[in-house]
C-alpha atoms as a PDB file:
ATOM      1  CA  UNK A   1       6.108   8.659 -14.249  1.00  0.00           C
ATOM      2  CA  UNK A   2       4.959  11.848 -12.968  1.00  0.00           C
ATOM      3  CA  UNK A   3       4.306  11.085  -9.171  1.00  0.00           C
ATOM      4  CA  UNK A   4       2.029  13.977  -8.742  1.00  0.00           C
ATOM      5  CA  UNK A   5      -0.283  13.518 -11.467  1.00  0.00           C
ATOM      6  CA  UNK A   6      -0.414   9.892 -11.450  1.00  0.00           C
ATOM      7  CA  UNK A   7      -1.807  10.591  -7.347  1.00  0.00           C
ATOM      8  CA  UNK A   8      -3.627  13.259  -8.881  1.00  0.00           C
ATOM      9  CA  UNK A   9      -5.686  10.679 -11.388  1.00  0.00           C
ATOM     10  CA  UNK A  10      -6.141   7.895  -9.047  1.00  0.00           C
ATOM     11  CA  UNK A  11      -7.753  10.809  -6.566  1.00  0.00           C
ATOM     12  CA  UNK A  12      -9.863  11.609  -9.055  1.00  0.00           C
ATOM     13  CA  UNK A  13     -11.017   7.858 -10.020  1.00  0.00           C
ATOM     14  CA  UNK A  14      -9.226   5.357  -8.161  1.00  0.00           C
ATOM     15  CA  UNK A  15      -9.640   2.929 -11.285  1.00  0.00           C
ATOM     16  CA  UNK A  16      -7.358   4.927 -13.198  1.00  0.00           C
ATOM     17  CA  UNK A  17      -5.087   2.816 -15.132  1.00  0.00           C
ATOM     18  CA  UNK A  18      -1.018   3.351 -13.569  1.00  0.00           C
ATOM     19  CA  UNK A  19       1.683   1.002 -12.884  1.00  0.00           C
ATOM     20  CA  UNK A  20       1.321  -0.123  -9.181  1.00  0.00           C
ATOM     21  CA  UNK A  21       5.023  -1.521  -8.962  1.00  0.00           C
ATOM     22  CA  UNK A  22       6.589   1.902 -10.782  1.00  0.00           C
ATOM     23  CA  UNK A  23       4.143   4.215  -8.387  1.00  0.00           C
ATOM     24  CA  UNK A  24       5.136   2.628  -5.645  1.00  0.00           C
ATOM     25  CA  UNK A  25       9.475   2.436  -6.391  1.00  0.00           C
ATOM     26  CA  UNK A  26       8.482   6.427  -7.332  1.00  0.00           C
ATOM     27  CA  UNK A  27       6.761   6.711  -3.216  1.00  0.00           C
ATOM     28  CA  UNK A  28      10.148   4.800  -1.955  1.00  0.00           C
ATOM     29  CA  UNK A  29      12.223   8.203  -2.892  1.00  0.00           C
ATOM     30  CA  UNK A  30      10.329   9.733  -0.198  1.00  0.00           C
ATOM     31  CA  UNK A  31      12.744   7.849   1.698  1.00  0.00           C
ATOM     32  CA  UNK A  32      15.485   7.092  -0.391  1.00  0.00           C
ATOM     33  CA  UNK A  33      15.334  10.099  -2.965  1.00  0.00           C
ATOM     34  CA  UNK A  34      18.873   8.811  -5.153  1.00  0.00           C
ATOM     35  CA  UNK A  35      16.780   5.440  -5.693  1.00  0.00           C
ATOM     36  CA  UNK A  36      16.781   4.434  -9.641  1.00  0.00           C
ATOM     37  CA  UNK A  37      13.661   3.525 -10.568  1.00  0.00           C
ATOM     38  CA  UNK A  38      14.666   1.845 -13.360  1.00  0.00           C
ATOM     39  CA  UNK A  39      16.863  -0.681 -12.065  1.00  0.00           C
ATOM     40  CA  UNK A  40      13.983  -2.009 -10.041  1.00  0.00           C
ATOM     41  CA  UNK A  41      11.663  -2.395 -13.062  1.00  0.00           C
ATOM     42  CA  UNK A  42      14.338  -3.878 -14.855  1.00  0.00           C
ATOM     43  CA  UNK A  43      14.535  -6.616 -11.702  1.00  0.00           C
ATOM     44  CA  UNK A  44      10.990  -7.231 -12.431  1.00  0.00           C
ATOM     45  CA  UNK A  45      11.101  -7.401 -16.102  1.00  0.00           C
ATOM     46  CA  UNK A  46      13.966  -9.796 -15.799  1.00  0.00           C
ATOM     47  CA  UNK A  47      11.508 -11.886 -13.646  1.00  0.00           C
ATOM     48  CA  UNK A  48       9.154 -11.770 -16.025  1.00  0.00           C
ATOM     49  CA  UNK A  49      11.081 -12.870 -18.686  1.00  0.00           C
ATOM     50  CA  UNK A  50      12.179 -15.777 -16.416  1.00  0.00           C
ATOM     51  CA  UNK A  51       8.087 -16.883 -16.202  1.00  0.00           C
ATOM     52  CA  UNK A  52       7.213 -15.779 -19.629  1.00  0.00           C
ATOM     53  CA  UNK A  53       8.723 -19.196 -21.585  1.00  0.00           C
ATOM     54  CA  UNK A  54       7.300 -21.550 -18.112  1.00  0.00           C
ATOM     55  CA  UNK A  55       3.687 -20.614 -18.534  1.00  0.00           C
ATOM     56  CA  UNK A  56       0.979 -22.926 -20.418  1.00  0.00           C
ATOM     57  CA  UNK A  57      -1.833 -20.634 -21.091  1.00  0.00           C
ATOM     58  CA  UNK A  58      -3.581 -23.127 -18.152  1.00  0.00           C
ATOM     59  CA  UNK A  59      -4.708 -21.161 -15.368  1.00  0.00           C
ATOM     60  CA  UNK A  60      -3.837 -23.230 -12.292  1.00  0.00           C
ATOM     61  CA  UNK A  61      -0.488 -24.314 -14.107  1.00  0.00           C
ATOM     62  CA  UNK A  62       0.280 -20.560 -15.060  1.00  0.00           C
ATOM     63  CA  UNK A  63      -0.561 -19.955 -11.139  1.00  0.00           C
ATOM     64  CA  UNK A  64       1.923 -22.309 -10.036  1.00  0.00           C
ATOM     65  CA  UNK A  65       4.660 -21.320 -12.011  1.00  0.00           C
ATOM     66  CA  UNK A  66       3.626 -18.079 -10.743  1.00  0.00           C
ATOM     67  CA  UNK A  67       4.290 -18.933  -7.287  1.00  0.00           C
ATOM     68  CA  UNK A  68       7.106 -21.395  -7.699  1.00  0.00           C
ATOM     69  CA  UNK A  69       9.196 -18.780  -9.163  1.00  0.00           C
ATOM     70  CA  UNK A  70       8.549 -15.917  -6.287  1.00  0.00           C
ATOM     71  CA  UNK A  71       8.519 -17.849  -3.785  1.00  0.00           C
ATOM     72  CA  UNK A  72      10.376 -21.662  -3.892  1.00  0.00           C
ATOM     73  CA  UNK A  73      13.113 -20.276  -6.692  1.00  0.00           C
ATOM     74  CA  UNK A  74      13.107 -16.773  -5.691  1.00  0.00           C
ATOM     75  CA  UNK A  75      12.617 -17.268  -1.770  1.00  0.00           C
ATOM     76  CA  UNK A  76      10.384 -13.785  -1.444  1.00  0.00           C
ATOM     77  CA  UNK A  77       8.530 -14.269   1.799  1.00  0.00           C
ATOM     78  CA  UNK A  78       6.592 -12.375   4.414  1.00  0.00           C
ATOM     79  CA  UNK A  79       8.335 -10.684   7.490  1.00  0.00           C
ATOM     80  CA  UNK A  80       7.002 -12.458   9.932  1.00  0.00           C
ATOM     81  CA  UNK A  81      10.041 -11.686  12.437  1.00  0.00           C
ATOM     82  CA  UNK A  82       9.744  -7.637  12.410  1.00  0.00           C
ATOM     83  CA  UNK A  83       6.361  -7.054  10.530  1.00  0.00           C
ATOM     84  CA  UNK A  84       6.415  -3.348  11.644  1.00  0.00           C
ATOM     85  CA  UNK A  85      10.176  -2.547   9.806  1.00  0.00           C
ATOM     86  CA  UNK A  86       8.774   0.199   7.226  1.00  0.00           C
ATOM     87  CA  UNK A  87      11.364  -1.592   4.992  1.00  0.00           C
ATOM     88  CA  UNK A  88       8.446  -4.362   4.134  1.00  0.00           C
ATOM     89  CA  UNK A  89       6.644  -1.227   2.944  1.00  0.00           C
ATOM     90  CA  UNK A  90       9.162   0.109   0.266  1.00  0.00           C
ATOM     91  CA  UNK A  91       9.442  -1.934  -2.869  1.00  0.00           C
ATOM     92  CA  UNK A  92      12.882  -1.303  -3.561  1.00  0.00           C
ATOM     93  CA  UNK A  93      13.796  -2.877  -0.125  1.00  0.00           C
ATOM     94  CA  UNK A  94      11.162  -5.741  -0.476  1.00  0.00           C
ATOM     95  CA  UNK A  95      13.471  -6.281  -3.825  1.00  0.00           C
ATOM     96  CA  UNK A  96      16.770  -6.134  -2.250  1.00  0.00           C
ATOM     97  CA  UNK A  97      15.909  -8.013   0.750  1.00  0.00           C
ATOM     98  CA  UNK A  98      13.133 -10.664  -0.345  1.00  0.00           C
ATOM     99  CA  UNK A  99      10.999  -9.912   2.777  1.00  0.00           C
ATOM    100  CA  UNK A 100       8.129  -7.793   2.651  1.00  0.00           C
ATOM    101  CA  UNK A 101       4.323  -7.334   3.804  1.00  0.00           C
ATOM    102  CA  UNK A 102       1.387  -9.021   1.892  1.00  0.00           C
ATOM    103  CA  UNK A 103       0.953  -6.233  -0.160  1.00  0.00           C
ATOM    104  CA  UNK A 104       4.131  -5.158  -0.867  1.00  0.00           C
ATOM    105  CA  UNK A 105       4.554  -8.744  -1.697  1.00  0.00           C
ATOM    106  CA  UNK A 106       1.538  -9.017  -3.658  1.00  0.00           C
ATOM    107  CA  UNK A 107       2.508  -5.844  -5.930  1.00  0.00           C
ATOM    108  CA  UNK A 108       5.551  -8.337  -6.756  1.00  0.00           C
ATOM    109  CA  UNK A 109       3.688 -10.849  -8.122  1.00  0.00           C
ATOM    110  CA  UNK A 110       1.441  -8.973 -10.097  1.00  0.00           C
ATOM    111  CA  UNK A 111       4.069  -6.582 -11.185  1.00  0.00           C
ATOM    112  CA  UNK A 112       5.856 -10.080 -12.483  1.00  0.00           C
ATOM    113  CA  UNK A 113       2.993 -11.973 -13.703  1.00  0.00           C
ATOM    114  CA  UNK A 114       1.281  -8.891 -15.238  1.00  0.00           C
ATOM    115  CA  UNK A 115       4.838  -8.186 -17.386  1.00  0.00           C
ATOM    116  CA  UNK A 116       5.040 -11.906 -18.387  1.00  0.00           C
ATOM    117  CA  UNK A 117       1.307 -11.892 -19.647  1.00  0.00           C
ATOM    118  CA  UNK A 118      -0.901 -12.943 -16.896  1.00  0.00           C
ATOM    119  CA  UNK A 119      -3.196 -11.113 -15.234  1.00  0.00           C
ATOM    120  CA  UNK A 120      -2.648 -10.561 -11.511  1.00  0.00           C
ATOM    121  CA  UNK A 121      -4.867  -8.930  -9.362  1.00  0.00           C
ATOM    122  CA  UNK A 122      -4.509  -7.673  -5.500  1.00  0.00           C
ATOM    123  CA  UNK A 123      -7.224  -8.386  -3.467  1.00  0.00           C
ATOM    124  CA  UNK A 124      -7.404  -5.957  -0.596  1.00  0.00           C
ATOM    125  CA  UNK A 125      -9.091  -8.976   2.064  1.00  0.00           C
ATOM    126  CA  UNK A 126      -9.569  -7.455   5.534  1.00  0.00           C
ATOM    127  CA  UNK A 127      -6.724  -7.563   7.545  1.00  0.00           C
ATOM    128  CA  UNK A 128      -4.913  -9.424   4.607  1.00  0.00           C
ATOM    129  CA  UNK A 129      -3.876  -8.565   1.293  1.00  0.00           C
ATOM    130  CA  UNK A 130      -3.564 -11.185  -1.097  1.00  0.00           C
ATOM    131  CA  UNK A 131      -3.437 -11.730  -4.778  1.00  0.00           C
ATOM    132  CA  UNK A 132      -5.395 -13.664  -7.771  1.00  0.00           C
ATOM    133  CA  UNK A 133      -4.414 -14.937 -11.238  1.00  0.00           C
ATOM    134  CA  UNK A 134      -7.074 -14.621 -13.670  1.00  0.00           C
ATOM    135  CA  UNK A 135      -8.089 -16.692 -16.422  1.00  0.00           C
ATOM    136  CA  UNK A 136      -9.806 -15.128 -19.570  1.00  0.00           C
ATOM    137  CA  UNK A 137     -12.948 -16.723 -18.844  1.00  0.00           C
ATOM    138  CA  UNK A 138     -13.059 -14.667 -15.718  1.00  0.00           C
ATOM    139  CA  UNK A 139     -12.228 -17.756 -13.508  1.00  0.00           C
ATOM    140  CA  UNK A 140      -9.395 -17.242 -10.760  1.00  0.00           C
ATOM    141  CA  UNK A 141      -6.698 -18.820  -8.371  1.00  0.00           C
ATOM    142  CA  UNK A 142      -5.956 -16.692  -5.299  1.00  0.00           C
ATOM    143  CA  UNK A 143      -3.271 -17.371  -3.140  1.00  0.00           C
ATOM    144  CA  UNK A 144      -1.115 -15.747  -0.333  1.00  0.00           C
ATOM    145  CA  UNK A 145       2.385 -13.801  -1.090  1.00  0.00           C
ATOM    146  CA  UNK A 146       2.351 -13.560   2.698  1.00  0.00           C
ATOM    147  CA  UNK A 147       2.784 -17.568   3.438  1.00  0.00           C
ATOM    148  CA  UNK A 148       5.309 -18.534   0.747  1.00  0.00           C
ATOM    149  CA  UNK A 149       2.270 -18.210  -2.220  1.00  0.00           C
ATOM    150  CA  UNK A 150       0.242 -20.606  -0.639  1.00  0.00           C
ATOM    151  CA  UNK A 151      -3.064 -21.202  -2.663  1.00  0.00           C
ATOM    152  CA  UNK A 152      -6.518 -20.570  -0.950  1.00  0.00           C
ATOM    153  CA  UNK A 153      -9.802 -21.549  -1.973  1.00  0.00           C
ATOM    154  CA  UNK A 154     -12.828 -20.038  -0.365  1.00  0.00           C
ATOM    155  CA  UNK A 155     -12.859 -21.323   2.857  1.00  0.00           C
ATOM    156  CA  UNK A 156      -9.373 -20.593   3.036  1.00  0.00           C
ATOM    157  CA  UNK A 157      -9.684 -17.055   2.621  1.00  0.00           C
ATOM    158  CA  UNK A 158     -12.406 -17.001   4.983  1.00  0.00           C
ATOM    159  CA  UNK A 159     -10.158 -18.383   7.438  1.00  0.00           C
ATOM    160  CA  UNK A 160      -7.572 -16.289   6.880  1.00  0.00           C
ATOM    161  CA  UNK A 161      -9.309 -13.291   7.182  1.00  0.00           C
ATOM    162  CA  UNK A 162     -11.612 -14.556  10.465  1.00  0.00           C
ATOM    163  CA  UNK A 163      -7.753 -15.278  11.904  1.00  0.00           C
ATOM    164  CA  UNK A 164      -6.798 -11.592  11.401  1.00  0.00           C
ATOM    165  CA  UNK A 165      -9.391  -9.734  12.550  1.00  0.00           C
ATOM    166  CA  UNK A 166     -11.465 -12.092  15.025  1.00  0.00           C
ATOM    167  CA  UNK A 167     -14.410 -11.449  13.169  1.00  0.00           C
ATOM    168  CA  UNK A 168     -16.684 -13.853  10.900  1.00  0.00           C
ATOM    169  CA  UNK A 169     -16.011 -13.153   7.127  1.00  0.00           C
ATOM    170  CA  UNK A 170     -17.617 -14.192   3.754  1.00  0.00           C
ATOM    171  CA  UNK A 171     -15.845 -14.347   0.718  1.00  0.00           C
ATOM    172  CA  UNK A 172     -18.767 -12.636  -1.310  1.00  0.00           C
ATOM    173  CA  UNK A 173     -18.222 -11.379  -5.008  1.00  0.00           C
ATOM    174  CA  UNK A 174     -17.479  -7.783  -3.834  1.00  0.00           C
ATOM    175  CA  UNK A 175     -14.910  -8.915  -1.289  1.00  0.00           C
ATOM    176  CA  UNK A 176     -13.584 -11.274  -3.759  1.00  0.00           C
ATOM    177  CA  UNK A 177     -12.717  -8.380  -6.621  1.00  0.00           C
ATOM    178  CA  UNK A 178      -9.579  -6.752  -7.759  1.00  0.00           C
ATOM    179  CA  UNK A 179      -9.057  -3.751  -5.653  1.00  0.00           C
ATOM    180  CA  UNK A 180      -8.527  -0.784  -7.552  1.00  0.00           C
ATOM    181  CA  UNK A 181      -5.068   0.851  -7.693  1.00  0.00           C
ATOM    182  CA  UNK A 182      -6.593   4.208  -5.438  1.00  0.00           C
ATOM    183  CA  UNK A 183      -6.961   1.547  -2.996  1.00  0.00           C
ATOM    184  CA  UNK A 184      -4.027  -0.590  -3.292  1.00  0.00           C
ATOM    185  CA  UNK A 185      -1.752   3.172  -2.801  1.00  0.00           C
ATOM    186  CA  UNK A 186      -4.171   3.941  -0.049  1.00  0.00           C
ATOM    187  CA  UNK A 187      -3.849   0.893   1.783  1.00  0.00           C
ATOM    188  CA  UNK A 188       0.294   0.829   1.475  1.00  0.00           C
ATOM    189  CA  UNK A 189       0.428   4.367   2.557  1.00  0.00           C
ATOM    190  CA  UNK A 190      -1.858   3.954   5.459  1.00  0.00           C
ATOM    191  CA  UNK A 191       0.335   0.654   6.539  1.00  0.00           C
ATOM    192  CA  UNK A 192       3.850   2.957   6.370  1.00  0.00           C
ATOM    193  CA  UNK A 193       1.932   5.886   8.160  1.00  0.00           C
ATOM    194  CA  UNK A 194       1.019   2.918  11.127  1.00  0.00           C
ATOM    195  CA  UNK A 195       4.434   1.944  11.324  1.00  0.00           C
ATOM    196  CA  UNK A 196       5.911   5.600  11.517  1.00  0.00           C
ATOM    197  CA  UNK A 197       3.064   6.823  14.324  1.00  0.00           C
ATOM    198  CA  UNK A 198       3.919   3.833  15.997  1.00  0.00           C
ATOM    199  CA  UNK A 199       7.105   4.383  16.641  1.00  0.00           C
ATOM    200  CA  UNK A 200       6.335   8.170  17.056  1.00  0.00           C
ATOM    201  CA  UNK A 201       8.360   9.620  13.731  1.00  0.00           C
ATOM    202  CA  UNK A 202       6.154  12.255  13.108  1.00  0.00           C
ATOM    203  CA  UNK A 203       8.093  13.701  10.649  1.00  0.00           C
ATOM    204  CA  UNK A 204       7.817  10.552   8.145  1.00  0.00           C
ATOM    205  CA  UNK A 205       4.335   9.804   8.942  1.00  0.00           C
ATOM    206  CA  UNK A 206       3.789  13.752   8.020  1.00  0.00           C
ATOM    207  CA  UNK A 207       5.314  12.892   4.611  1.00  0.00           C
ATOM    208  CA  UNK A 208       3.264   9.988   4.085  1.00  0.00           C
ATOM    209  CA  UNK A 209       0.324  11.550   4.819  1.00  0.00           C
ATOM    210  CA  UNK A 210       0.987  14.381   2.700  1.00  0.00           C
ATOM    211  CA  UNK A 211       0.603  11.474  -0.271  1.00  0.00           C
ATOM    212  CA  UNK A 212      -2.340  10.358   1.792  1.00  0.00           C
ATOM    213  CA  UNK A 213      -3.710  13.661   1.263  1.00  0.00           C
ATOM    214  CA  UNK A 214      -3.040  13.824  -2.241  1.00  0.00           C
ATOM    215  CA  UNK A 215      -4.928  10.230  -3.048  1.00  0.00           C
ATOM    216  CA  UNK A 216      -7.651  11.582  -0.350  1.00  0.00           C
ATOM    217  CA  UNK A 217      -8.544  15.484  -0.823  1.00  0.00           C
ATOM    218  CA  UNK A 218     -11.764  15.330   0.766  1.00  0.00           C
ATOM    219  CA  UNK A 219     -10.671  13.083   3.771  1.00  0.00           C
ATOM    220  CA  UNK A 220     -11.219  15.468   6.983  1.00  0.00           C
ATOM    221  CA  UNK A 221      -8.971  12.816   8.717  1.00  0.00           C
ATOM    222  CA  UNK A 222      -6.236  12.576   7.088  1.00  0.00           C
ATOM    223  CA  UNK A 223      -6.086  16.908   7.169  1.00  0.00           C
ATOM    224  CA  UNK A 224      -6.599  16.357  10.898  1.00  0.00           C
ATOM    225  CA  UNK A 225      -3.680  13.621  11.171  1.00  0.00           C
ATOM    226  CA  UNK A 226      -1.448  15.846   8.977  1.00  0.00           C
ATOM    227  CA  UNK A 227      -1.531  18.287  10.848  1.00  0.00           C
ATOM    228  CA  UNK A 228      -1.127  16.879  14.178  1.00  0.00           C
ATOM    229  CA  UNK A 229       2.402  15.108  13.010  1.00  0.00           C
ATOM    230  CA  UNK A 230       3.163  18.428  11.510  1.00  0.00           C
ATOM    231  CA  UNK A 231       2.646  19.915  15.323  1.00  0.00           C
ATOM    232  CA  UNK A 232       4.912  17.366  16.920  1.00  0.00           C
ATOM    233  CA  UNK A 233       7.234  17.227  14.080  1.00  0.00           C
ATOM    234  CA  UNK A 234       7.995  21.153  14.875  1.00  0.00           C
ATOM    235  CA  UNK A 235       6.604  22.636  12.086  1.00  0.00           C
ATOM    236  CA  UNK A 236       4.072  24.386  13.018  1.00  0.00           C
ATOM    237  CA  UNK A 237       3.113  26.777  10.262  1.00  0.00           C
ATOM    238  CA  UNK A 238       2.641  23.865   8.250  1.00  0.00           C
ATOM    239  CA  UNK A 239       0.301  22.508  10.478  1.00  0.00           C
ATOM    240  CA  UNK A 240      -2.324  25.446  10.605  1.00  0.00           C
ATOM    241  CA  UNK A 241      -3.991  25.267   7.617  1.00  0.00           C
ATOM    242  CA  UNK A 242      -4.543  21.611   7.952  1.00  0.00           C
ATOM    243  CA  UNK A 243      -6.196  21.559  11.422  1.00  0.00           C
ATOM    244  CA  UNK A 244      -8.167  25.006  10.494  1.00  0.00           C
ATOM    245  CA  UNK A 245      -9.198  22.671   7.468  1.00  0.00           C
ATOM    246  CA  UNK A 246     -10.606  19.700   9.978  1.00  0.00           C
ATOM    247  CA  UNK A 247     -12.390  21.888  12.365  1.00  0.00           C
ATOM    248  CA  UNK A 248     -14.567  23.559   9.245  1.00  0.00           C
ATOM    249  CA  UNK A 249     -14.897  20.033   7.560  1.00  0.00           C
ATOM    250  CA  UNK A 250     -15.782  18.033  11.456  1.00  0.00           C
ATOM    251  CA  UNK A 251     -17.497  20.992  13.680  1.00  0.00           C
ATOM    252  CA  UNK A 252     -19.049  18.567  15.715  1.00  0.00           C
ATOM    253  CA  UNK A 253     -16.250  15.643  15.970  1.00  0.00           C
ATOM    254  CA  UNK A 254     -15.584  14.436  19.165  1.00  0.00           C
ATOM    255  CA  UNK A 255     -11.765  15.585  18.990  1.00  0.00           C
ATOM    256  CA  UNK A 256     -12.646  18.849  17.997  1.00  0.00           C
ATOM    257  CA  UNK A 257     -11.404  20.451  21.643  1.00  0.00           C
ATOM    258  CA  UNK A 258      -8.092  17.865  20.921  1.00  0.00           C
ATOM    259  CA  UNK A 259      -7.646  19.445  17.410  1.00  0.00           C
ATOM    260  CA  UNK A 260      -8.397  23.067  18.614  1.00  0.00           C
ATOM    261  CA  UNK A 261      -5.552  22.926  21.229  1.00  0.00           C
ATOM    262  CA  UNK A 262      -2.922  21.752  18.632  1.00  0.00           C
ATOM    263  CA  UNK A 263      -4.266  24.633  16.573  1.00  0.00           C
ATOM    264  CA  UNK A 264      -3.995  26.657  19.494  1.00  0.00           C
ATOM    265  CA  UNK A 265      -0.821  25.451  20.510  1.00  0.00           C
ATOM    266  CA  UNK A 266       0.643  25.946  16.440  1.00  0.00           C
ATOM    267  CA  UNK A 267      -0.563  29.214  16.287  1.00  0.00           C
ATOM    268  CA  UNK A 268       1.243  29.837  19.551  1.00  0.00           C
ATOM    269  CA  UNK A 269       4.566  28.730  18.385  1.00  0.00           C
ATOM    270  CA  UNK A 270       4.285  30.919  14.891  1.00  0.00           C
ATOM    271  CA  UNK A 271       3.494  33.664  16.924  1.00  0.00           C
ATOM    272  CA  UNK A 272       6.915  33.147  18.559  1.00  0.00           C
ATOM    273  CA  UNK A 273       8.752  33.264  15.602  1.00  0.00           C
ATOM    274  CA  UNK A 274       7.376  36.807  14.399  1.00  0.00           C
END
């Protein structure tokens, strides 16, 4: 896979077709750059070869297999203990160490179930990301790679999403569709960009939002956020073009004086230097 043009196509129409569980082991060597991609999508097409002979061309059956294999035989499971390690963000570490977040989780089981002739869907569910089988008369089983694969119905997704966010939630048709890949590398790369502000490593949540960037060209923000970790990551010159880039895009944002003294204090430090 070529990383850049594959962010390059799904910028351009996040339905482009790409392989969610090879984009994102391809994102991991951000982080780990001697990581074989290859070994990891041989894990998962040894999975799948592990469902492939278990399934009954029965939806709900197929679904349980699905599930029984991740997450009874398999024992993947969400990272409930330290939800904020950016290791439930990478796949290869979600592989190696069976904990992971629910869309990390949920790439899993599509990435399996896809390979062994299902099709698996993520559902991008507000404040929770969980994942779908799908028959091929359209109908569909959701459940949770979060809580051990645990199957929801309606109400149940309501609930779940009402518990995350505090807010009333209806599971309506457009809430209830596949979320297109775009999204689904949006969404993991804004959850590893959290994680890395939160703990104030500016110089890995620049990196991810450089891919942020890439996936979201005409996102004022995510210029803006760029380069403010590029600022406090100490590299200044880096970080010019993207705030100049915010302040022409946002003239009348209510951080503009904010983003103007990082400018001011970036074009400061380059001036240093010369």
């Amino acid at each position: 896979m070529d990383l850049d043009a594959t962010l390059a196509a799904l910028a351009a129409d996040p339905h482009a077709d790409a392989d969610l569980a090879e984009l994102a082991l391809h994102l991991a060597r951000d982080e780990y750059p001697d990581l074989d991609v290859d070994v990891y999508l041989a894990r998962l097409d040894d999975l799948a070869e592990r469902l492939r002979p278990r399934l009954t061309g029965r939806l709900a059956a197929d679904a349980v297999e699905l599930t029984q294999l991740l997450f009874a035989d398999e024992d993947f499971t969400g990272n409930q203990a330290d939800y904020y390690d950016p290791r439930n963000s990478y796949l290869n570490d979600v592989l190696d160490r069976k904990l992971g977040l629910p869309i990390t989780l949920s790439l899993v089981a599509a990435a399996v179930g896809t390979r062994a002739g299902l099709t698996v869907e993520g559902v991008g569910l507000p404040g929770h990301f969980v994942a779908k089988v799908v028959g091929e008369d359209g109908a569909s089983v959701f459940f949770d790679p979060f809580h051990a694969g645990r199957f929801l119905d309606r109400a149940a997704c309501e609930e779940l999403v009402t518990g995350a966010t505090g807010q009333p939630f209806a599971l309506t048709p457009q809430a209830a569709a596949a979320s297109p890949n775009g999204a689904i590398a949006v969404r993991l790369l804004t959850n590893l960009k959290s994680v890395y502000l939160k703990t104030a490593d500016f110089s890995r949540a620049a990196r991810t939002t450089e891919r942020l960037v890439s996936l979201l060209p005409s996102d004022a923000e995510q210029r803006r956020d760029l380069g403010v970790c590029l600022v406090h990551a100490g590299r200044p010159g880096k970080a010019i073009g993207h705030l100049r880039a915010y302040l022409a895009a946002a003239p009348r944002a209510a951080d503009v004086e904010t983003v103007g003294e990082f400018l001011s204090e970036a074009l400061r430090e380059v001036a240093r230097w010369n």
